[in-house]
C-alpha atoms as a PDB file:
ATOM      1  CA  UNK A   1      -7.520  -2.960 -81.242  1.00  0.00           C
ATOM      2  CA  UNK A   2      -6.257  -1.698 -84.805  1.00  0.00           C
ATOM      3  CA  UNK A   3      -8.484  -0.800 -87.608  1.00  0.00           C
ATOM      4  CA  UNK A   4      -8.832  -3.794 -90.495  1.00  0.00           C
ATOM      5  CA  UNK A   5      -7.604  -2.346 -93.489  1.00  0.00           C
ATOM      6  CA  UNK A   6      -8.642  -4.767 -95.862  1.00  0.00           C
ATOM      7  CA  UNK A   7     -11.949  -4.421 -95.907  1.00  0.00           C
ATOM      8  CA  UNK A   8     -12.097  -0.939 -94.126  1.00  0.00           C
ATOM      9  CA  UNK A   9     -13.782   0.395 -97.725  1.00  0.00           C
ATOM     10  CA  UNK A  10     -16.014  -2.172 -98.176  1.00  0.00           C
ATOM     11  CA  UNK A  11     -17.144  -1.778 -94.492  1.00  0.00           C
ATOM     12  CA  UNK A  12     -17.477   2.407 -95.134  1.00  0.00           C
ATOM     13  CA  UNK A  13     -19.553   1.704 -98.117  1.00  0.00           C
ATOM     14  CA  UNK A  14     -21.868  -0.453 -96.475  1.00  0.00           C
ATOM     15  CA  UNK A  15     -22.424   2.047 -93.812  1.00  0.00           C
ATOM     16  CA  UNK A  16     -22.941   4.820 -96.111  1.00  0.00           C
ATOM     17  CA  UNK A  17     -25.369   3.061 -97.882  1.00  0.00           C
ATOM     18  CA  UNK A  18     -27.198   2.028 -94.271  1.00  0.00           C
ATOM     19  CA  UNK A  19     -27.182   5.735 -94.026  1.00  0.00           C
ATOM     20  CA  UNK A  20     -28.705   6.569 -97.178  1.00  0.00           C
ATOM     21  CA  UNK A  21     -31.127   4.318 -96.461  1.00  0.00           C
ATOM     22  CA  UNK A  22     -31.789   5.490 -93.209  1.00  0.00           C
ATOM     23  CA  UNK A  23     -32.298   9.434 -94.501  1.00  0.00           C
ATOM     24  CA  UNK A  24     -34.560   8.292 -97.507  1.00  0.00           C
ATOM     25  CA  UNK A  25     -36.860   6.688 -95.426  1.00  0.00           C
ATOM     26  CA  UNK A  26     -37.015   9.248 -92.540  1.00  0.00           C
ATOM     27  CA  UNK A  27     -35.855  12.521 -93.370  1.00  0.00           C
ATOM     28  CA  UNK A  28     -38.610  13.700 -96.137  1.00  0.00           C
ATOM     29  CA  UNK A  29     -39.271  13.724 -99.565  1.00  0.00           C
ATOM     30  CA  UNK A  30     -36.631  13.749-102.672  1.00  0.00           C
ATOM     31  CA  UNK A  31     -36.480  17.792-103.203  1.00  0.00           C
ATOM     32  CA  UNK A  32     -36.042  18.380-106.493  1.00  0.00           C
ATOM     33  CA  UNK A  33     -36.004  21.905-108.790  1.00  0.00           C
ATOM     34  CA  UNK A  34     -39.275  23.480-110.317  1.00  0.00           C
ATOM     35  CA  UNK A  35     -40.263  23.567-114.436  1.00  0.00           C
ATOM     36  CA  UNK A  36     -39.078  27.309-113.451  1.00  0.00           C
ATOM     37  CA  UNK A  37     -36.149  26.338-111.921  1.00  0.00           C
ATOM     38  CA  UNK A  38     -35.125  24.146-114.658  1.00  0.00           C
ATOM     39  CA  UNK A  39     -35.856  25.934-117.026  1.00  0.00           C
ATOM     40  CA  UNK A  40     -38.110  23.418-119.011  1.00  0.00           C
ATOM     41  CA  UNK A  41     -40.062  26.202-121.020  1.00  0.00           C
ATOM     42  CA  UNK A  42     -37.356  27.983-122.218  1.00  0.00           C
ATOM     43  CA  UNK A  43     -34.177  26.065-122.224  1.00  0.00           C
ATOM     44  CA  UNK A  44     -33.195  23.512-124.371  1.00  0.00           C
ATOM     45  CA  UNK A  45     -32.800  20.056-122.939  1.00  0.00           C
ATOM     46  CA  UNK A  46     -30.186  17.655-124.075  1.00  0.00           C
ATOM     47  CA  UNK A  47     -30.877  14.039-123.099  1.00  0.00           C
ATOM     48  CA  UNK A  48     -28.028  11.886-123.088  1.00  0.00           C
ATOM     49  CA  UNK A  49     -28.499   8.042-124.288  1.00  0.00           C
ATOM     50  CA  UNK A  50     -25.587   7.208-121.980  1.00  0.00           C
ATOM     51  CA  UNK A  51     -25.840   8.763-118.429  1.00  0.00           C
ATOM     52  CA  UNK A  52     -22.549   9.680-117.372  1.00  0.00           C
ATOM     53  CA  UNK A  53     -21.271   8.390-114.247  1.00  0.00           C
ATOM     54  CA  UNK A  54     -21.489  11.234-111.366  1.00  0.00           C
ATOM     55  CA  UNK A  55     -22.015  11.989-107.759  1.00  0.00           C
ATOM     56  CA  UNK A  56     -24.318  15.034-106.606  1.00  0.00           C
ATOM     57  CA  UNK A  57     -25.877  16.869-103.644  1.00  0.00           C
ATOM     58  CA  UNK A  58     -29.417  16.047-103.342  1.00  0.00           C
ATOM     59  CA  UNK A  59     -32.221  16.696-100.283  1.00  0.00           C
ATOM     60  CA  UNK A  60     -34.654  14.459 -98.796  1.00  0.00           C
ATOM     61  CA  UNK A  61     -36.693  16.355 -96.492  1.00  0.00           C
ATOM     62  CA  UNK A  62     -33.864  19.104 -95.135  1.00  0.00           C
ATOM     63  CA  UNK A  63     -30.897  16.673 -95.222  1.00  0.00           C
ATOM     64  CA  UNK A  64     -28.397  16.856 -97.461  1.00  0.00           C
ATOM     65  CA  UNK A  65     -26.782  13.487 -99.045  1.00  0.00           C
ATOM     66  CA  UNK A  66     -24.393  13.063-101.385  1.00  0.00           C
ATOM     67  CA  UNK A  67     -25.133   9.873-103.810  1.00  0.00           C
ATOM     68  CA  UNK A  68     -23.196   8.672-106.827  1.00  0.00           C
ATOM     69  CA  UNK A  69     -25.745   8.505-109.680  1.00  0.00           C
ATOM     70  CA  UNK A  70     -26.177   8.732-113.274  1.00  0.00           C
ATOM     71  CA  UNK A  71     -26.627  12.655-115.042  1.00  0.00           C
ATOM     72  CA  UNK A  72     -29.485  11.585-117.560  1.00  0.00           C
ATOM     73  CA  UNK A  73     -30.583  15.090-118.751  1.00  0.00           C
ATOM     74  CA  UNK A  74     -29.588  18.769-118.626  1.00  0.00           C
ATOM     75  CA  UNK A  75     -30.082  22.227-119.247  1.00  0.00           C
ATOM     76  CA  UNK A  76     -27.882  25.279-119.049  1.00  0.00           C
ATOM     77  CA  UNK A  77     -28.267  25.547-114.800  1.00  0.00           C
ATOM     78  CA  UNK A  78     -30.011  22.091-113.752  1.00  0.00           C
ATOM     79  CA  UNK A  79     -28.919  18.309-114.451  1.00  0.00           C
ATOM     80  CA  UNK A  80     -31.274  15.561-114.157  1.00  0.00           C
ATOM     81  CA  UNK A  81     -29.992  12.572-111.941  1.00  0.00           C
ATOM     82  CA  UNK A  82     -30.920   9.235-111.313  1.00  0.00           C
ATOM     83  CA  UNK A  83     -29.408   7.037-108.575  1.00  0.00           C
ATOM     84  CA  UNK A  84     -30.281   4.205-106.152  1.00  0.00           C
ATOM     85  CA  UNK A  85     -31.474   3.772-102.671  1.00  0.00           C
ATOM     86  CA  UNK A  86     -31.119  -0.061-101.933  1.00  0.00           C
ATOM     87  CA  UNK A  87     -33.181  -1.307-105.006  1.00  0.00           C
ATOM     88  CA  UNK A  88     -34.797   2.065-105.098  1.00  0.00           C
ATOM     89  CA  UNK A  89     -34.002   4.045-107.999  1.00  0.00           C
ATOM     90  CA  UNK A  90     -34.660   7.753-107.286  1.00  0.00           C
ATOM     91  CA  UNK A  91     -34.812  10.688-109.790  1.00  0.00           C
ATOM     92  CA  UNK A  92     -34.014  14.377-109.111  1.00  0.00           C
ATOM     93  CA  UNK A  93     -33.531  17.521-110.983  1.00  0.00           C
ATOM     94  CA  UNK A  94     -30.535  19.692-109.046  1.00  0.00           C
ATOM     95  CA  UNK A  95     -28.743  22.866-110.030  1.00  0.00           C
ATOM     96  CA  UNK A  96     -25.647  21.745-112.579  1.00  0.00           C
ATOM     97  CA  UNK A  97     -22.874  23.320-109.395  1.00  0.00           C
ATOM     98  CA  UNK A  98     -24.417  20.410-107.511  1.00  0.00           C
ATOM     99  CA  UNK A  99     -23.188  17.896-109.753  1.00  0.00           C
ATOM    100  CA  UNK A 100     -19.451  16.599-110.010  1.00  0.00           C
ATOM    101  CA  UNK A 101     -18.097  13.693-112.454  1.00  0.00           C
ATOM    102  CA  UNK A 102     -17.489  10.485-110.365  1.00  0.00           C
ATOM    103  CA  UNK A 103     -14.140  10.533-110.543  1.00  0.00           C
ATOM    104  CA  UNK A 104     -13.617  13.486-108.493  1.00  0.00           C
ATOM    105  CA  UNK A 105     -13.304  13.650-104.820  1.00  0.00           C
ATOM    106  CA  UNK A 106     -16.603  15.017-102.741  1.00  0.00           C
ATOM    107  CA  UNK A 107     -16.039  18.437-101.479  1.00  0.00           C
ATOM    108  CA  UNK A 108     -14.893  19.065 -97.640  1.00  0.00           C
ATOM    109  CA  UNK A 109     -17.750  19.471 -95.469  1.00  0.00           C
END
């Protein structure tokens, strides 16, 4: 039986999400970087009123997943994210080479 390409990326979405899902709820907490890490006693922070659109690398527990968020806030090594989990919304600091505009492709595993 062939593959149905209509809806192949709605079907792939929903799964990923299902994912998601699944690894927020059983894999550990959100991980997310020190004050130290950050930088938030000696680095400026900008704060953007209009998150720009991106997708990032972030850990729950050990697991790696990469979500398509919003960059909210950032420093010169760490960008402050916030995406969604179902109706969850989630907020991480991660390391700015974790972070990629939406537009681009996710790297190769």
């Amino acid at each position: 039986m062939g593959t149905n390409k209509r809806y192949a990326a709605s079907v792939d979405r929903r799964m990923d999400q299902k994912i998601l899902e699944r690894i927020a709820r059983d894999a550990g907490p959100l991980q997310s970087l020190s004050r130290e890490e950050i930088g938030l006693d000696t680095e400026p922070v900008t704060i953007d009123p209009k998150p720009k659109p991106v997708r990032a690398w972030v850990r729950f527990g050990a697991t790696p997943v990469w979500v398509d968020g919003q960059a909210c806030r950032w420093t010169a090594d760490a960008v402050a994210i916030r995406f969604l989990v179902g109706e969850v919304e989630h907020r991480a600091w991660v390391w700015a080479s974790a972070v990629t505009p939406l537009s681009a492709k996710p790297p190769a595993a």
